[in-house]
Protein backbone atom coordinates (compact mmCIF):
# COMPACT_ATOMS: atom_id res chain seq x y z
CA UNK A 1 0.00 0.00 0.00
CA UNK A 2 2.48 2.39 0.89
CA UNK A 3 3.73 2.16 -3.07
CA UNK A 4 0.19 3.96 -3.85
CA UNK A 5 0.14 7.56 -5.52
CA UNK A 6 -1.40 10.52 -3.47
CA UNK A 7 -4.15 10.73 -6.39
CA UNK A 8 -6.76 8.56 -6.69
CA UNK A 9 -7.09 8.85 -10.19
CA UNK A 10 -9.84 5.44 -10.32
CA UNK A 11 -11.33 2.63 -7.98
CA UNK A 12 -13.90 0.10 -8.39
CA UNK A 13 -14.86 -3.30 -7.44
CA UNK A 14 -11.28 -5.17 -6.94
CA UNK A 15 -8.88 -1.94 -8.08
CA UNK A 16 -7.66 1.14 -7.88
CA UNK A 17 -5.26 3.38 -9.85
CA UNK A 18 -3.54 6.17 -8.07
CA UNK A 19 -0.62 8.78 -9.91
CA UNK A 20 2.40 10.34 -7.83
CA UNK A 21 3.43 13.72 -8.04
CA UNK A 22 6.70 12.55 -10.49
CA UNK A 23 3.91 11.14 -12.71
CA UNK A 24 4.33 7.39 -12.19
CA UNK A 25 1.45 5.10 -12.30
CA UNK A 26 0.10 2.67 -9.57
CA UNK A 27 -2.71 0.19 -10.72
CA UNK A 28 -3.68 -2.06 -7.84
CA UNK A 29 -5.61 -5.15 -8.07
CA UNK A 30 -6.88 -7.32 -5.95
CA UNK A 31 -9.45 -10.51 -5.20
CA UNK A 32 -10.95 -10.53 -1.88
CA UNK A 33 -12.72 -13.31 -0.71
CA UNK A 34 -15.47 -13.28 1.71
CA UNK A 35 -15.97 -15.75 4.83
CA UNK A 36 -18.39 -18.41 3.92
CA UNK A 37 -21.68 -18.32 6.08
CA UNK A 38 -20.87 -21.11 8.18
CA UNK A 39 -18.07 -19.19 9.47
CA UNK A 40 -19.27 -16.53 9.40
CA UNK A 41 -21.79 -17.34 11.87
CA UNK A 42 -19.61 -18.50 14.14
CA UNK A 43 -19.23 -22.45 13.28
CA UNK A 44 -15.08 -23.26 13.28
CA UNK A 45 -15.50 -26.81 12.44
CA UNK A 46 -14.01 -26.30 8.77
CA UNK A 47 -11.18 -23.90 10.91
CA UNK A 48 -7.75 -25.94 11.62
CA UNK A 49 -4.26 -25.33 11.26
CA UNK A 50 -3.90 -26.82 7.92
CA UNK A 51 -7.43 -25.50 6.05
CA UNK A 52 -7.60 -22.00 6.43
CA UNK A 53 -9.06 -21.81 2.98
CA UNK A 54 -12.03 -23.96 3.60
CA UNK A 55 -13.65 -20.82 5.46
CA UNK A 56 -13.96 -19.07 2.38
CA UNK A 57 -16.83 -19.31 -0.03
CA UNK A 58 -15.57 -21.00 -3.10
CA UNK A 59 -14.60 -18.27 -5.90
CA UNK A 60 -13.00 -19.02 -9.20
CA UNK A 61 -10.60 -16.29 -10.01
CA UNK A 62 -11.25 -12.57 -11.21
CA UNK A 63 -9.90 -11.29 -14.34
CA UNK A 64 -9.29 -7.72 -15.33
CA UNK A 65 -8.52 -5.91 -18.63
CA UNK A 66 -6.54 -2.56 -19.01
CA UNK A 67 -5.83 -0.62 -21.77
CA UNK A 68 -3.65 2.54 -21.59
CA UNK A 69 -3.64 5.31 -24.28
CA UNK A 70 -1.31 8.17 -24.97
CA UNK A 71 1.41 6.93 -23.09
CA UNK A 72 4.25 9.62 -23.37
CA UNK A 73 7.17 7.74 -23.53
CA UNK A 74 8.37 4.51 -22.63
CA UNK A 75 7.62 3.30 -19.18
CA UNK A 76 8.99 0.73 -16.59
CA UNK A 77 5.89 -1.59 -15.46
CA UNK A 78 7.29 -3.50 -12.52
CA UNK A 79 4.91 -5.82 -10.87
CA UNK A 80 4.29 -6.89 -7.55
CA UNK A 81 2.38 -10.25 -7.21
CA UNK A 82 1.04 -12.21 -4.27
CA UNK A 83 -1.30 -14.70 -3.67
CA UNK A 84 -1.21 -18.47 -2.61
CA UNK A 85 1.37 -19.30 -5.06
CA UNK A 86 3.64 -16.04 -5.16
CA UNK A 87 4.68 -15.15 -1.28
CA UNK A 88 2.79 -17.07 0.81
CA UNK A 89 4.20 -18.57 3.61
CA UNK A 90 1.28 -20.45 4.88
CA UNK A 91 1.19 -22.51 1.58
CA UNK A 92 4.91 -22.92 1.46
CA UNK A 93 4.86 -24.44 4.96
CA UNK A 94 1.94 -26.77 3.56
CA UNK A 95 3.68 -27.85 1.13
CA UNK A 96 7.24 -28.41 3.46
CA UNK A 97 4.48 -30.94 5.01
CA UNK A 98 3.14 -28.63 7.50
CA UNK A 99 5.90 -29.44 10.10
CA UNK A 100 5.21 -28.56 13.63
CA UNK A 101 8.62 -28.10 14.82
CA UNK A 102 10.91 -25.96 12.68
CA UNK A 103 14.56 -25.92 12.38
CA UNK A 104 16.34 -22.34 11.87
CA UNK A 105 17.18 -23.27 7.77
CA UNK A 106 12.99 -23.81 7.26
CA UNK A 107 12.54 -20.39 8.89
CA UNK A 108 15.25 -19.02 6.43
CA UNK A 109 13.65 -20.44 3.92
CA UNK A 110 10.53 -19.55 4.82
CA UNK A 111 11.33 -16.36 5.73
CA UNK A 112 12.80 -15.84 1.95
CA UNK A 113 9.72 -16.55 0.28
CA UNK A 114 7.45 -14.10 2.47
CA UNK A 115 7.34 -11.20 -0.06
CA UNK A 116 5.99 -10.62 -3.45
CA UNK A 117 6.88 -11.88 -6.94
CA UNK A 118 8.63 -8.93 -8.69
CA UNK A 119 8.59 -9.02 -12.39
CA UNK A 120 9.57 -5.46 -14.48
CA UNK A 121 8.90 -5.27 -18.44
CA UNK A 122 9.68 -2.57 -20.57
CA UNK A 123 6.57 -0.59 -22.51
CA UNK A 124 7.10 1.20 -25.26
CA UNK A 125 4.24 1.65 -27.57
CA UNK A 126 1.71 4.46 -27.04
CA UNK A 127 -1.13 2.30 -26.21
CA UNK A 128 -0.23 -0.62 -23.52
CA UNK A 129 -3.21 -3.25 -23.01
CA UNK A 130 -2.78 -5.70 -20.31
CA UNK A 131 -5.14 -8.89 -19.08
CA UNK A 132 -4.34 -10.03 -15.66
CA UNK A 133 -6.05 -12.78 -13.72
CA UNK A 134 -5.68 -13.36 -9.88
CA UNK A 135 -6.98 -16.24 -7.84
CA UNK A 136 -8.85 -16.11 -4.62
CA UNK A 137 -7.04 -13.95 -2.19
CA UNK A 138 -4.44 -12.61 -5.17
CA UNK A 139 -2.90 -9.21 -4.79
CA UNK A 140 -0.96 -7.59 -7.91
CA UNK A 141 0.78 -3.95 -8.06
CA UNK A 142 1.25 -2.71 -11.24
CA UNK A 143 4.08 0.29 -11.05
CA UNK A 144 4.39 2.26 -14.14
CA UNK A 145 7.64 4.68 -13.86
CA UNK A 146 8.80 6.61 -16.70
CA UNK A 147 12.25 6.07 -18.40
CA UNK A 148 13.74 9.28 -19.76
């Protein structure tokens, strides 16, 4: 969050784009998932240290479309990603086997993978169109910066 512009330049229902004052671009999407009923009202049962997900009513993923026009010059997009595949440390314990005790080299380890995918491309055309699709509890910063 605290990459987000000062300007709110557009939000709706899973996004938001924001500007800075240097004129770099923030486009954040995201994919919340709501609490299924059940737990909602207070039933655990599905709740244990292993199925955290099983609380949450069942949503396929979201996609989104952007297109950008007029961009003036070319532009940095660097990309910030996380969701049960990309930083999560809860699913890369599950799949270490969810041990109970953990040595100092899992924490490491674990500790290494608690932070975002970061991918950067290079856009140079005028009009930049992009299709992004995040799963159930995904997260993705898109940081446009220009490149003079």
């Amino acid at each position: 969050m605290q990459k987000l512009g000062d300007e709110l330049l557009m939000q709706g229902d899973g996004y938001a784009f924001t500007r800075k004052s240097d004129g770099s671009l923030q486009l954040l999407f995201y994919h919340y998932v709501h609490v299924d009923q059940l737990f909602a009202s207070g039933d655990w049962s599905e709740l244990s240290g292993s199925t955290r997900y099983d609380v949450f009513e069942e949503k396929g993923s979201k996609a989104f479309e952007i297109t950008l026009n007029q961009l003036a010059g070319p532009y940095k997009c660097t990309s910030y990603q996380l969701d049960r595949e990309h930083g999560s440390v809860f699913d890369e314990w599950m799949t270490m086997g969810a041990p109970d005790f953990l040595t100092q080299e899992e924490i490491q380890y674990l500790n290494s993978r608690g932070g975002p995918v970061i991918r950067t491309e290079l856009v140079e055309q005028d009009s930049w169109r992009k299709e992004i699709v995040l799963p159930p509890h995904g997260v993705l910063l898109l940081q446009l910066e220009r490149q003079f």
